[in-house]
N, C-alpha and C. Protein backbone atom coordinates (compact mmCIF):
# COMPACT_ATOMS: atom_id res chain seq x y z
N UNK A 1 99.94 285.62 59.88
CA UNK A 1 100.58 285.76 61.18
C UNK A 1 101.71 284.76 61.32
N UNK A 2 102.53 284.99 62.32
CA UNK A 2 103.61 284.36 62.61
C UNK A 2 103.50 283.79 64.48
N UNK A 3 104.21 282.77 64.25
CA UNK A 3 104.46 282.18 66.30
C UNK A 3 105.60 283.02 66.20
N UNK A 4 106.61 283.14 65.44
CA UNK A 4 108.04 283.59 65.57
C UNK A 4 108.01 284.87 66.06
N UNK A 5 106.86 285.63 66.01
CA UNK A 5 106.73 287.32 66.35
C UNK A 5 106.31 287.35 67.35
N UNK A 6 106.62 287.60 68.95
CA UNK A 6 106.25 287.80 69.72
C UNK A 6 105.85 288.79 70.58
N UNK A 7 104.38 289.58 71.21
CA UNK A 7 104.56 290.29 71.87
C UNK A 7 103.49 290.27 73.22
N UNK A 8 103.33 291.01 73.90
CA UNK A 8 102.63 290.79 74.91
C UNK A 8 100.93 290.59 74.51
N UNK A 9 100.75 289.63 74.78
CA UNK A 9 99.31 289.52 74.13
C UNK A 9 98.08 290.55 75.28
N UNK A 10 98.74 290.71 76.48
CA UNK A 10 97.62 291.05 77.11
C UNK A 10 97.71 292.79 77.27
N UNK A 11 98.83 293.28 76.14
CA UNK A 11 99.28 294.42 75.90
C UNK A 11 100.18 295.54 77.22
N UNK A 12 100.30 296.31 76.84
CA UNK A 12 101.59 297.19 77.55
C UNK A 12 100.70 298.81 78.45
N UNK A 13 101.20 299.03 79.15
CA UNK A 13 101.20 300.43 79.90
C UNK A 13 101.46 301.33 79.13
N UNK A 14 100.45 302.34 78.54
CA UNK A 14 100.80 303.88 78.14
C UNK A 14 102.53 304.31 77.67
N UNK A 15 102.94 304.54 79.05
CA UNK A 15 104.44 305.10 78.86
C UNK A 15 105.37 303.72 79.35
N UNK A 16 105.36 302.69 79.44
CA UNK A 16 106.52 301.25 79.70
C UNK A 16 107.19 301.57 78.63
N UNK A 17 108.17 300.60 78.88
CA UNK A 17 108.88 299.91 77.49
C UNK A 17 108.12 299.05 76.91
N UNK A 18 108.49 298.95 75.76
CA UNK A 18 107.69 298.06 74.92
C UNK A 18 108.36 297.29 74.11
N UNK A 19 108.37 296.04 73.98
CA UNK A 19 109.70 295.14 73.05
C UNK A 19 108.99 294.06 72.93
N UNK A 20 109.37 293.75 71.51
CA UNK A 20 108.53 292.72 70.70
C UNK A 20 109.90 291.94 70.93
N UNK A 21 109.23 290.16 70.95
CA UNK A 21 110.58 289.85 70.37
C UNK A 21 110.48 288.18 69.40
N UNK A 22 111.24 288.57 68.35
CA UNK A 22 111.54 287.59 67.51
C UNK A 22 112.16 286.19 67.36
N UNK A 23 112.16 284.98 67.04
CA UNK A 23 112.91 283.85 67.45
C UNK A 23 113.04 283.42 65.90
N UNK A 24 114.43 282.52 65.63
CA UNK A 24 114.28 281.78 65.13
C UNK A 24 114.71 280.00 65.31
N UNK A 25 114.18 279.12 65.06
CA UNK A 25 114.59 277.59 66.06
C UNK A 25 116.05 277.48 65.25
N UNK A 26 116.78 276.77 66.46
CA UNK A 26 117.82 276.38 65.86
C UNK A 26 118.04 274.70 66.09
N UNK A 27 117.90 274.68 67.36
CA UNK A 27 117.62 273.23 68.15
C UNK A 27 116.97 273.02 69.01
N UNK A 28 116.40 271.80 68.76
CA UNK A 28 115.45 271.07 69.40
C UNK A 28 114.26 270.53 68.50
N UNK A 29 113.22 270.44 68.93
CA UNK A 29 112.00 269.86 68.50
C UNK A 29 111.20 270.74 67.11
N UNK A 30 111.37 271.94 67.43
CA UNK A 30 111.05 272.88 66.16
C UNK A 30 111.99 273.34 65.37
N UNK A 31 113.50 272.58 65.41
CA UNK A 31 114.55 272.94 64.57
C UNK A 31 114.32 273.30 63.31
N UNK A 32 113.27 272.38 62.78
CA UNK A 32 112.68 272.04 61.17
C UNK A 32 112.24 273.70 60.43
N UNK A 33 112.04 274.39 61.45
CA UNK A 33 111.11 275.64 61.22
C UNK A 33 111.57 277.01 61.39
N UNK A 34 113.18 276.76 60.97
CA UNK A 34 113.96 278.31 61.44
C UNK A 34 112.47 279.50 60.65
N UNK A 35 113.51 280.84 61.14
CA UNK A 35 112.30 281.44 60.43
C UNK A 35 113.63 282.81 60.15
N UNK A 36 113.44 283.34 58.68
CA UNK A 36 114.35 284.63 58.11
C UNK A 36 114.14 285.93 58.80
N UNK A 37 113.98 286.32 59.56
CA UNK A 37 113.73 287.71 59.91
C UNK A 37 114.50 288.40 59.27
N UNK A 38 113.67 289.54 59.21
CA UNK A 38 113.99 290.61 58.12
C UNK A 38 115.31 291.66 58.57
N UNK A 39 116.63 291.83 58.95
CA UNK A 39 117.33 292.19 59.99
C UNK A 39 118.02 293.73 59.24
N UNK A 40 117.16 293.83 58.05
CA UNK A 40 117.45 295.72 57.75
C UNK A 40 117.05 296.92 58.17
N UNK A 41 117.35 297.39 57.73
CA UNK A 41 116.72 298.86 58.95
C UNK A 41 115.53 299.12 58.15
N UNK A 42 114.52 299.24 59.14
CA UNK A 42 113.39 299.62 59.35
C UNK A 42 112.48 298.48 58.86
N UNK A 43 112.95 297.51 58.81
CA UNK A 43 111.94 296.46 58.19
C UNK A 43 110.77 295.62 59.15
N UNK A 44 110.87 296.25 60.30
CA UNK A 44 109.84 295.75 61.16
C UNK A 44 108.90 297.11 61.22
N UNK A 45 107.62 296.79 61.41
CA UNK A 45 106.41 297.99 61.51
C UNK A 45 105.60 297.89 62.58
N UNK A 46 104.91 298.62 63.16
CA UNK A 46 104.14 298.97 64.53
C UNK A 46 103.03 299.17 63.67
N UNK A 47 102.09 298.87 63.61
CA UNK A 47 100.53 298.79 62.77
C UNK A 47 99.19 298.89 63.45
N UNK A 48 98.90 299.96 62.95
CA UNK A 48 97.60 300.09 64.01
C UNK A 48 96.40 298.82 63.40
N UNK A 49 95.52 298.22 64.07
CA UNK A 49 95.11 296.75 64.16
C UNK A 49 93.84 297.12 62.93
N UNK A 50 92.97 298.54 63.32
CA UNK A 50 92.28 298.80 62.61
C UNK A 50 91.86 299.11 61.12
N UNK A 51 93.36 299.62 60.89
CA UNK A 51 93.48 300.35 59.23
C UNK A 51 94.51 299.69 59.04
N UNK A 52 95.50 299.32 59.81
CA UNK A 52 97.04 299.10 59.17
C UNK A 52 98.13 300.10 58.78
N UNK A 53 97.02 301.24 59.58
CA UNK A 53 98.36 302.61 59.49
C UNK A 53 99.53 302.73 60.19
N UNK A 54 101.19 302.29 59.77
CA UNK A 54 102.03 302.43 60.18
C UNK A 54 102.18 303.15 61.21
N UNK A 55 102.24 302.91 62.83
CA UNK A 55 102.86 304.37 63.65
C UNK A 55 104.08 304.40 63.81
N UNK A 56 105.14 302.99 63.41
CA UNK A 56 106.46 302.80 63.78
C UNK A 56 106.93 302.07 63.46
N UNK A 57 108.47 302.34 62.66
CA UNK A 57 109.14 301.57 61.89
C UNK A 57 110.55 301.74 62.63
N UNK A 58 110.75 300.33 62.76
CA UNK A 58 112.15 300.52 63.01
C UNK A 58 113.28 298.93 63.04
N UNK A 59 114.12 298.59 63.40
CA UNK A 59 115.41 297.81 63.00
C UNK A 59 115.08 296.87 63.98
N UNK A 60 115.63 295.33 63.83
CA UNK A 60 115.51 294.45 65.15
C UNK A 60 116.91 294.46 65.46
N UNK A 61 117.40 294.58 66.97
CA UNK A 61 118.69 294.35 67.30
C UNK A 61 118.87 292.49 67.78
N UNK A 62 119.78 292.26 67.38
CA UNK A 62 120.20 290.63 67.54
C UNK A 62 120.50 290.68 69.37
N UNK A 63 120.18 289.26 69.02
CA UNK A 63 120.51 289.11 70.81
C UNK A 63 121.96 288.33 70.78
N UNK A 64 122.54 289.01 72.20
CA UNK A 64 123.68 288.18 72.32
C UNK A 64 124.85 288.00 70.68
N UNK A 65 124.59 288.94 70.21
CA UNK A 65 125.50 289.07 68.89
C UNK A 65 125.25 287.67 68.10
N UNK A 66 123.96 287.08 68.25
CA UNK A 66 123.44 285.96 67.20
C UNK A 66 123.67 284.74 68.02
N UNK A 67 123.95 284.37 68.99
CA UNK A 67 124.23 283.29 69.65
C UNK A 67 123.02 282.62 69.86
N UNK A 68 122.97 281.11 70.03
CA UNK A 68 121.73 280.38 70.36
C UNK A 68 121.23 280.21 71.65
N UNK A 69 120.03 280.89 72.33
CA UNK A 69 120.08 280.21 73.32
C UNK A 69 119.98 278.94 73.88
N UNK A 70 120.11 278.10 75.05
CA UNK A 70 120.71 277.27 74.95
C UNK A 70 119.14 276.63 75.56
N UNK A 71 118.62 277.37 76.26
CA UNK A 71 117.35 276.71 77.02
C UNK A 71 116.27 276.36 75.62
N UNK A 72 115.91 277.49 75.18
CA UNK A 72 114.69 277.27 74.11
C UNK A 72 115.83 276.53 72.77
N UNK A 73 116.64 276.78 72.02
CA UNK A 73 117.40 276.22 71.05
C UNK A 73 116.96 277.54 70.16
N UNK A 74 116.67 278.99 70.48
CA UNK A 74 116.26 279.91 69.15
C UNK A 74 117.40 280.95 69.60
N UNK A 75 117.88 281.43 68.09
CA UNK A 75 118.64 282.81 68.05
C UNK A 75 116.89 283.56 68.22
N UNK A 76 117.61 284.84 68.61
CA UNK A 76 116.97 285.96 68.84
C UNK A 76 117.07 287.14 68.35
N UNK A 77 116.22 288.01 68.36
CA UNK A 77 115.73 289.58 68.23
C UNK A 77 115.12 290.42 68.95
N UNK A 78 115.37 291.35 69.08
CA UNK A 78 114.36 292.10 69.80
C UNK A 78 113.84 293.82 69.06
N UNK A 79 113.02 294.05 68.90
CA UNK A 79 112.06 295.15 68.83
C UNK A 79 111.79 296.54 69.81
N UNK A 80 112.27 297.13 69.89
CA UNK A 80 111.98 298.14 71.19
C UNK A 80 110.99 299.19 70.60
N UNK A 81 109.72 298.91 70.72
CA UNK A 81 108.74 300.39 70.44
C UNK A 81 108.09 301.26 71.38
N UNK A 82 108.78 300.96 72.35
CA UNK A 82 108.29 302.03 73.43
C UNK A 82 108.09 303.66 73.09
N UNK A 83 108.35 303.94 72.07
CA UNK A 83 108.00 305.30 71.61
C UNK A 83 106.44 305.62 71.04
N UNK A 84 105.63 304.34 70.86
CA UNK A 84 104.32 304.36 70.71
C UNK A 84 103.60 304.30 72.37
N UNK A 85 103.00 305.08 72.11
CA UNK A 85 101.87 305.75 73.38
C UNK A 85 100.89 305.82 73.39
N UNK A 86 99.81 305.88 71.88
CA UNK A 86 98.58 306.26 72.09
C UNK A 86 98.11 304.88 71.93
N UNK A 87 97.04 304.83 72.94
CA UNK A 87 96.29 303.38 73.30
C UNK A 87 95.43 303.18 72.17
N UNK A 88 95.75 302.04 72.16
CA UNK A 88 94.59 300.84 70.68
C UNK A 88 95.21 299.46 70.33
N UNK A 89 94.89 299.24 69.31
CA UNK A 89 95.18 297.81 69.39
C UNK A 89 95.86 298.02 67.93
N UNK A 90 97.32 297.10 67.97
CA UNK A 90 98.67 297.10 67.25
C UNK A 90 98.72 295.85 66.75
N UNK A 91 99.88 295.46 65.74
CA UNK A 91 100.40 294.35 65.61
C UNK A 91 101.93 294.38 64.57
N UNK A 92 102.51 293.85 64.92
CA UNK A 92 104.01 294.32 64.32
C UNK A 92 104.39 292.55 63.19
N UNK A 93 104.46 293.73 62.07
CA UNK A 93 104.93 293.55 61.02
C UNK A 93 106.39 293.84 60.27
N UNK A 94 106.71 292.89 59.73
CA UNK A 94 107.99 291.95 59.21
C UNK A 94 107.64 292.71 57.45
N UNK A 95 107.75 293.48 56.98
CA UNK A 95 107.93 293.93 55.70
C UNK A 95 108.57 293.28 54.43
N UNK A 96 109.42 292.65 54.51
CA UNK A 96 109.85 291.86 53.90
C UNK A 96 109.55 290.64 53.33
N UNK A 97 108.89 289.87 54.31
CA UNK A 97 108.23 288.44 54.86
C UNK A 97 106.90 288.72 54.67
N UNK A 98 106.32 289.53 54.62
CA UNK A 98 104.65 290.31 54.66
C UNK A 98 103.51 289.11 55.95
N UNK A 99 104.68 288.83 57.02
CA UNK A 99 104.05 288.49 57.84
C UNK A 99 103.87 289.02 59.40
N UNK A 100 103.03 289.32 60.27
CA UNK A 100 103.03 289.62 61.29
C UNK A 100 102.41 288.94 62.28
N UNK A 101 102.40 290.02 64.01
CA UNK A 101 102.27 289.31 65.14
C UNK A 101 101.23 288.46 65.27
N UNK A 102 100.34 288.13 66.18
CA UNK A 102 98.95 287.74 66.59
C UNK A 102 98.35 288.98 67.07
């Protein structure tokens, strides 16, 4: 697992949006610990918790065209899987990195 993968731990509504989102440190206290996200298409996965059967693959869009934010010190990503609907328990995976959420 990763801290850098973020998503709602106490999980999402049926039909909401749904957006994971990614950090990496740039400044401050966890500078030491950037982290590579995988930023090709389809290299993030929607994983069902039980088997690990893929329901959704898809691209992270950059935030702010890669800029740092200024409060936390992390560039950003974000995840949009709101196209998953059927209720269970998920965790989104980094393909590349072979690491994922909590």
């Amino acid at each position: 697992t990763s801290p850098f993968i973020r998503v709602d731990q106490f999980g999402y509504f049926q039909n909401a949006r749904k957006v994971a989102v990614v950090v990496s440190p740039q400044v401050g206290s966890n500078a030491g610990t950037p982290f590579p996200a995988s930023t090709g298409p389809n290299q993030y996965q929607v994983r069902r918790w039980a088997d690990d059967a893929v329901v959704f693959s898809g691209t992270l869009q950059v935030w702010k065209d890669g800029a740092t934010q200024t409060q936390s010190g992390d560039k950003g990503w974000w995840l949009d899987f709101s196209v998953v609907n059927t209720p269970g328990s998920y965790y989104i995976f980094d393909t590349e990195l072979g690491v994922g959420s909590y």
